[in-house]
C-alpha atoms as a PDB file:
ATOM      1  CA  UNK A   1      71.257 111.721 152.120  1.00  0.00           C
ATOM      2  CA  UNK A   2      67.973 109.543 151.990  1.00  0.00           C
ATOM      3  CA  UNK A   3      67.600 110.211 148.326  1.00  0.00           C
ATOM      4  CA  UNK A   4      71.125 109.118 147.792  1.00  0.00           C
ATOM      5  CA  UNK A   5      70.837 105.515 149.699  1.00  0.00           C
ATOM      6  CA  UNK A   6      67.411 105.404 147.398  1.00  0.00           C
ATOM      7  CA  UNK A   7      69.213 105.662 144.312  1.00  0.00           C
ATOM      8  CA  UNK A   8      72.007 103.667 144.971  1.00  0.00           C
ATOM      9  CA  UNK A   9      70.053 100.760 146.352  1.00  0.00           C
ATOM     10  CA  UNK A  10      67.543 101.423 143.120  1.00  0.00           C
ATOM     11  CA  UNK A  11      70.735 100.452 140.797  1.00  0.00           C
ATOM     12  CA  UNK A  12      72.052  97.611 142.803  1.00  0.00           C
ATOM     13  CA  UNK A  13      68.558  96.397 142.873  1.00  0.00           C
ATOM     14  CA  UNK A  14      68.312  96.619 139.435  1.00  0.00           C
ATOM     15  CA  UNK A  15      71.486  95.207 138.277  1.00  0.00           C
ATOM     16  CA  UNK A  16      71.152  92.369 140.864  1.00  0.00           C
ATOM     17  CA  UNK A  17      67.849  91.499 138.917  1.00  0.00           C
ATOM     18  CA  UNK A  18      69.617  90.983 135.686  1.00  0.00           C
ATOM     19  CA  UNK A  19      71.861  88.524 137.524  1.00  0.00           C
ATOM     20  CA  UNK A  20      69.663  85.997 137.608  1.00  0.00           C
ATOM     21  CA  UNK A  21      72.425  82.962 135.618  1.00  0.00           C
ATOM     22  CA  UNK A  22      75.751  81.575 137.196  1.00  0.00           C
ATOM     23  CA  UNK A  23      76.726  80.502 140.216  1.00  0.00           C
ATOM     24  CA  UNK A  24      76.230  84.940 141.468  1.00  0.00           C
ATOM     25  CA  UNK A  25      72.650  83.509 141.320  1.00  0.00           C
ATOM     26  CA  UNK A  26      72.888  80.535 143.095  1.00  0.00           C
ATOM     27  CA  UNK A  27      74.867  81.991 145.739  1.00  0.00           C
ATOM     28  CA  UNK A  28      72.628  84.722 146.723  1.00  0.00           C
ATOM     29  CA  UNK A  29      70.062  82.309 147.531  1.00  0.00           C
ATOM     30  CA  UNK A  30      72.389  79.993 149.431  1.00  0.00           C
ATOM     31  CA  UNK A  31      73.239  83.255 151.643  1.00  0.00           C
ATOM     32  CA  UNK A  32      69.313  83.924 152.055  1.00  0.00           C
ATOM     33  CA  UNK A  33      68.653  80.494 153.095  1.00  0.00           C
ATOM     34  CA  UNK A  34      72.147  80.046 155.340  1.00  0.00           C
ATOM     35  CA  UNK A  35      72.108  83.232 156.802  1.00  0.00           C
ATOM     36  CA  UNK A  36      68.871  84.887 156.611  1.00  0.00           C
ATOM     37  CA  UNK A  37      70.264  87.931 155.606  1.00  0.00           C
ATOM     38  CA  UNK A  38      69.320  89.456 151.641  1.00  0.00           C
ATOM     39  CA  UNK A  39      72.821  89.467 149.652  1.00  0.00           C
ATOM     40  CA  UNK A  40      72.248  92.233 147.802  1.00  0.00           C
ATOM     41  CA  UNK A  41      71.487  94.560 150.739  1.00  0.00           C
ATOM     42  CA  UNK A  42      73.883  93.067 153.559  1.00  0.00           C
ATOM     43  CA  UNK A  43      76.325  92.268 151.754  1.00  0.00           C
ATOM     44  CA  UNK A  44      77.202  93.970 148.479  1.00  0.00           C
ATOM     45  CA  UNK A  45      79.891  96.383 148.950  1.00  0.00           C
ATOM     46  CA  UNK A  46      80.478  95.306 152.308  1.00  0.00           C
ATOM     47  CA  UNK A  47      84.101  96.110 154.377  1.00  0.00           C
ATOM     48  CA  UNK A  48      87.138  95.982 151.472  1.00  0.00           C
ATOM     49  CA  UNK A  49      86.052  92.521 149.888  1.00  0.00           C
ATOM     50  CA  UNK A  50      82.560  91.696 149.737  1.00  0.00           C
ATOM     51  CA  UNK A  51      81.363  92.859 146.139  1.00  0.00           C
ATOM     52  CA  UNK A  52      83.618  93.070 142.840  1.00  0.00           C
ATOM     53  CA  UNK A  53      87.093  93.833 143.840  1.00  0.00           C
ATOM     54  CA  UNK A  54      88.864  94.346 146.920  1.00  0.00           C
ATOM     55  CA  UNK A  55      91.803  95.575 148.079  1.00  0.00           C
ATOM     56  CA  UNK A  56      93.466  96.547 151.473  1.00  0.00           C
ATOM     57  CA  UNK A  57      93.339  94.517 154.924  1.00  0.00           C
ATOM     58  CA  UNK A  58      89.329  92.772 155.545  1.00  0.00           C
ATOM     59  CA  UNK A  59      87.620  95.134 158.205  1.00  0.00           C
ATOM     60  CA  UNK A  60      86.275  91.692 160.068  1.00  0.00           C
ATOM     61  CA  UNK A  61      85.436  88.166 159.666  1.00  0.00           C
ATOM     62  CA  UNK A  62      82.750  88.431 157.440  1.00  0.00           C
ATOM     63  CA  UNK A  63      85.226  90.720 154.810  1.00  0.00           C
ATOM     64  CA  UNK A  64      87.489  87.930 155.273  1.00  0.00           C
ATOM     65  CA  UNK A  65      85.076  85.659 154.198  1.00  0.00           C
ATOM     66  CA  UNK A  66      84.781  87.556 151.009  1.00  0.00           C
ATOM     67  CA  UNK A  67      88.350  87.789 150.471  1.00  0.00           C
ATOM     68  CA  UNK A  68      88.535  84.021 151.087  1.00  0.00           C
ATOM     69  CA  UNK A  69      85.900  83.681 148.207  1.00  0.00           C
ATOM     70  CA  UNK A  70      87.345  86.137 145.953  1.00  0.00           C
ATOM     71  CA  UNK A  71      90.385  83.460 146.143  1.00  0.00           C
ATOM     72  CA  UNK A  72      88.240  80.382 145.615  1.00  0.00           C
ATOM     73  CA  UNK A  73      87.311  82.095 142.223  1.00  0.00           C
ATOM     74  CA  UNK A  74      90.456  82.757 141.165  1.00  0.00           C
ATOM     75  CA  UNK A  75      91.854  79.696 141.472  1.00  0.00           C
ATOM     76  CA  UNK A  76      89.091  78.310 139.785  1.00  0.00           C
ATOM     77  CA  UNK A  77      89.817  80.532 136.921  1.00  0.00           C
ATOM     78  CA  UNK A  78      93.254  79.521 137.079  1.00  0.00           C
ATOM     79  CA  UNK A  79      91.892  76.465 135.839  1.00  0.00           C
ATOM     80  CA  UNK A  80      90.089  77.615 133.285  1.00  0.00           C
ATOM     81  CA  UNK A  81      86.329  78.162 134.742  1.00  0.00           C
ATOM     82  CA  UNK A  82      84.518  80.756 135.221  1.00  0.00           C
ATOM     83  CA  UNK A  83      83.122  80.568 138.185  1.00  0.00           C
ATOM     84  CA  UNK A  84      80.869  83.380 138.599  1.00  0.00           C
ATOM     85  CA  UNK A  85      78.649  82.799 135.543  1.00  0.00           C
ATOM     86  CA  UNK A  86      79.257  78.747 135.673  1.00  0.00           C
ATOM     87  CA  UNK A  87      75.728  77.497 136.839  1.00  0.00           C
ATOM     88  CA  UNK A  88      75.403  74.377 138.892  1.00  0.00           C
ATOM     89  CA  UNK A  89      72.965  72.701 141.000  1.00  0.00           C
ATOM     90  CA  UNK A  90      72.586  72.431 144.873  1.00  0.00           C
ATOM     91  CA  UNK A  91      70.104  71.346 147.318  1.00  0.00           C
ATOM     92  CA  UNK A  92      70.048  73.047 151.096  1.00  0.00           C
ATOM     93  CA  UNK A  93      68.848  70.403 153.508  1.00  0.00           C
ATOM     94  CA  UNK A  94      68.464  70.584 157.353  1.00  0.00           C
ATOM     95  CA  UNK A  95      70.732  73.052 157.324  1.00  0.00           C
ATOM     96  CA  UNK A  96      73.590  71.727 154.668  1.00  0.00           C
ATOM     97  CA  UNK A  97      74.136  72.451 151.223  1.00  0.00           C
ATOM     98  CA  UNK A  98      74.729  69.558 149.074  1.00  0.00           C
ATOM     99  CA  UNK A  99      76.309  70.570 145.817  1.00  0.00           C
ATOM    100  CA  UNK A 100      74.778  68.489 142.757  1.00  0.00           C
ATOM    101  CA  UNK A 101      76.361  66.215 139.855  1.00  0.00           C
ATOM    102  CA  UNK A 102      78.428  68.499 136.855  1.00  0.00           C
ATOM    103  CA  UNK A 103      81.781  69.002 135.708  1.00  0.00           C
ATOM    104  CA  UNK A 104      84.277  69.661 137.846  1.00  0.00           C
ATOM    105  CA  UNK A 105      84.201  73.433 137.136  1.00  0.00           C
ATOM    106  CA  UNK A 106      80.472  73.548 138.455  1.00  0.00           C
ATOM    107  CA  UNK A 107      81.079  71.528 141.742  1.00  0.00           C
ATOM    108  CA  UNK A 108      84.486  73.757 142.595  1.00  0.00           C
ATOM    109  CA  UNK A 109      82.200  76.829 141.948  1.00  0.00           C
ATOM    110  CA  UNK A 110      79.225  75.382 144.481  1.00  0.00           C
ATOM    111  CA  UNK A 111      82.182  74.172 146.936  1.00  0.00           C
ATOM    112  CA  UNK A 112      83.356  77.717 146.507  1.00  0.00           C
ATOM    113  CA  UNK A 113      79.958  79.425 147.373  1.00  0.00           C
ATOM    114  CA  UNK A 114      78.956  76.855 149.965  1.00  0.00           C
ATOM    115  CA  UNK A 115      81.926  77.013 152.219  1.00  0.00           C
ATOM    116  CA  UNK A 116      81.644  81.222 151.612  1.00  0.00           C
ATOM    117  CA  UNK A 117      78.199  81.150 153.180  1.00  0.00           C
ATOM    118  CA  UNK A 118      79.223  78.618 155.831  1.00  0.00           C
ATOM    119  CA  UNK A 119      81.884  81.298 156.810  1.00  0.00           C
ATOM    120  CA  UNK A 120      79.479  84.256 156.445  1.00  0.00           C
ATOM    121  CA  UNK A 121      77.205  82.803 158.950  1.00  0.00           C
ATOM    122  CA  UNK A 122      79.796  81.359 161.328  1.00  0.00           C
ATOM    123  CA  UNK A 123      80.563  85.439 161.190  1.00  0.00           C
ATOM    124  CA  UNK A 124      77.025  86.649 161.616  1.00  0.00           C
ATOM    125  CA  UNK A 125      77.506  87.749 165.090  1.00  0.00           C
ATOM    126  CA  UNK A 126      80.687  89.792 164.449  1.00  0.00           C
ATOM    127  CA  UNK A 127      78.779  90.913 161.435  1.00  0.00           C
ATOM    128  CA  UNK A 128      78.497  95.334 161.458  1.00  0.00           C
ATOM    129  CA  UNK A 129      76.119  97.199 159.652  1.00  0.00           C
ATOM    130  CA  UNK A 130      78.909  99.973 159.224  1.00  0.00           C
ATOM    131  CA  UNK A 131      80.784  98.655 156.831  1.00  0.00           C
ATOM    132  CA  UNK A 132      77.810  98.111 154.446  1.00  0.00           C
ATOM    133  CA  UNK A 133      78.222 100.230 151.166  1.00  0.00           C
ATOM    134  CA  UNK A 134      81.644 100.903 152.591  1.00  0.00           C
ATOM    135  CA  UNK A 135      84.401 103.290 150.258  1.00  0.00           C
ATOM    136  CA  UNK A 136      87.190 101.053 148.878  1.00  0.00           C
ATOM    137  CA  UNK A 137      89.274 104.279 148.758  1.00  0.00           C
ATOM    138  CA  UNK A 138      89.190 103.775 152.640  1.00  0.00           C
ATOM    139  CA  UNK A 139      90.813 100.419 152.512  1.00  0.00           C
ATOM    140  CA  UNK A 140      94.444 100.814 151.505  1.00  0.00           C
ATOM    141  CA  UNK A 141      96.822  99.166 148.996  1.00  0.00           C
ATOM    142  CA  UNK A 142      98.044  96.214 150.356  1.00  0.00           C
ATOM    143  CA  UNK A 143      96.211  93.037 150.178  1.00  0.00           C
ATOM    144  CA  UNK A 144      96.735  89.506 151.910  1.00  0.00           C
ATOM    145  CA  UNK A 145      97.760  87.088 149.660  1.00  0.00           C
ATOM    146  CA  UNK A 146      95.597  84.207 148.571  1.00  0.00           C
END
């Protein structure tokens, strides 16, 4: 079972090395400085949300969170941006993120990521390590809308 966390950890690793352009880069580090906690590790594939996809009812606050950001995004693709490859800039100051000049696409997609880390940490206590690498197949069909 070792071997298997190994490997899987090995890929995410990997692909979340490519990653390094768009606001997917951006907001991992806003989550390491906000929360403390490595993206990658804590949160990829967390509960039904966190992750690509989601489906089914959030498992806690934190999978809310995600779901919440999974909306951001596609509203801002709605409107034509692409949020998760749309790079902007962003300072993190005694504790606040200040998103930086741009289009309008690129501060949406910081407002997106900052208020998703402000929830993730307001969540941090609720936060359980069970529902890391959890099985979408365990979260049901029905979804809450946006």
């Amino acid at each position: 079972m070792k071997m298997k966390h190994l490997l899987v950890f090995a890929v995410l690793f990997a692909y979340g090395a490519v990653m390094t352009q768009g606001s997917l880069w951006e907001l991992q580090k806003m989550i390491k400085q906000v929360t403390g906690k490595c993206a990658l590790w804590n949160y990829y594939n967390y509960g039904c949300y966190c992750g690509f996809g989601g489906k089914g009812t959030p498992k806690d606050g934190t999978d809310q969170c995600c779901h919440l950001h999974d909306c951001c995004y596609y509203r801002l693709k709605d409107h034509g941006c692409d949020a998760k490859f749309n790079t902007y800039k962003y300072f993190y100051l005694s504790g606040r993120i200040y998103c930086g000049l741009g289009s309008w696409c690129k501060k949406e997609s910081c407002r997106c990521d900052s208020d998703f880390v402000r929830c993730l940490k307001k969540h941090l206590s609720s936060y359980k390590t069970g529902y890391r690498f959890y099985r979408k197949s365990r979260c049901g069909d029905e979804a809450p809308t946006c």
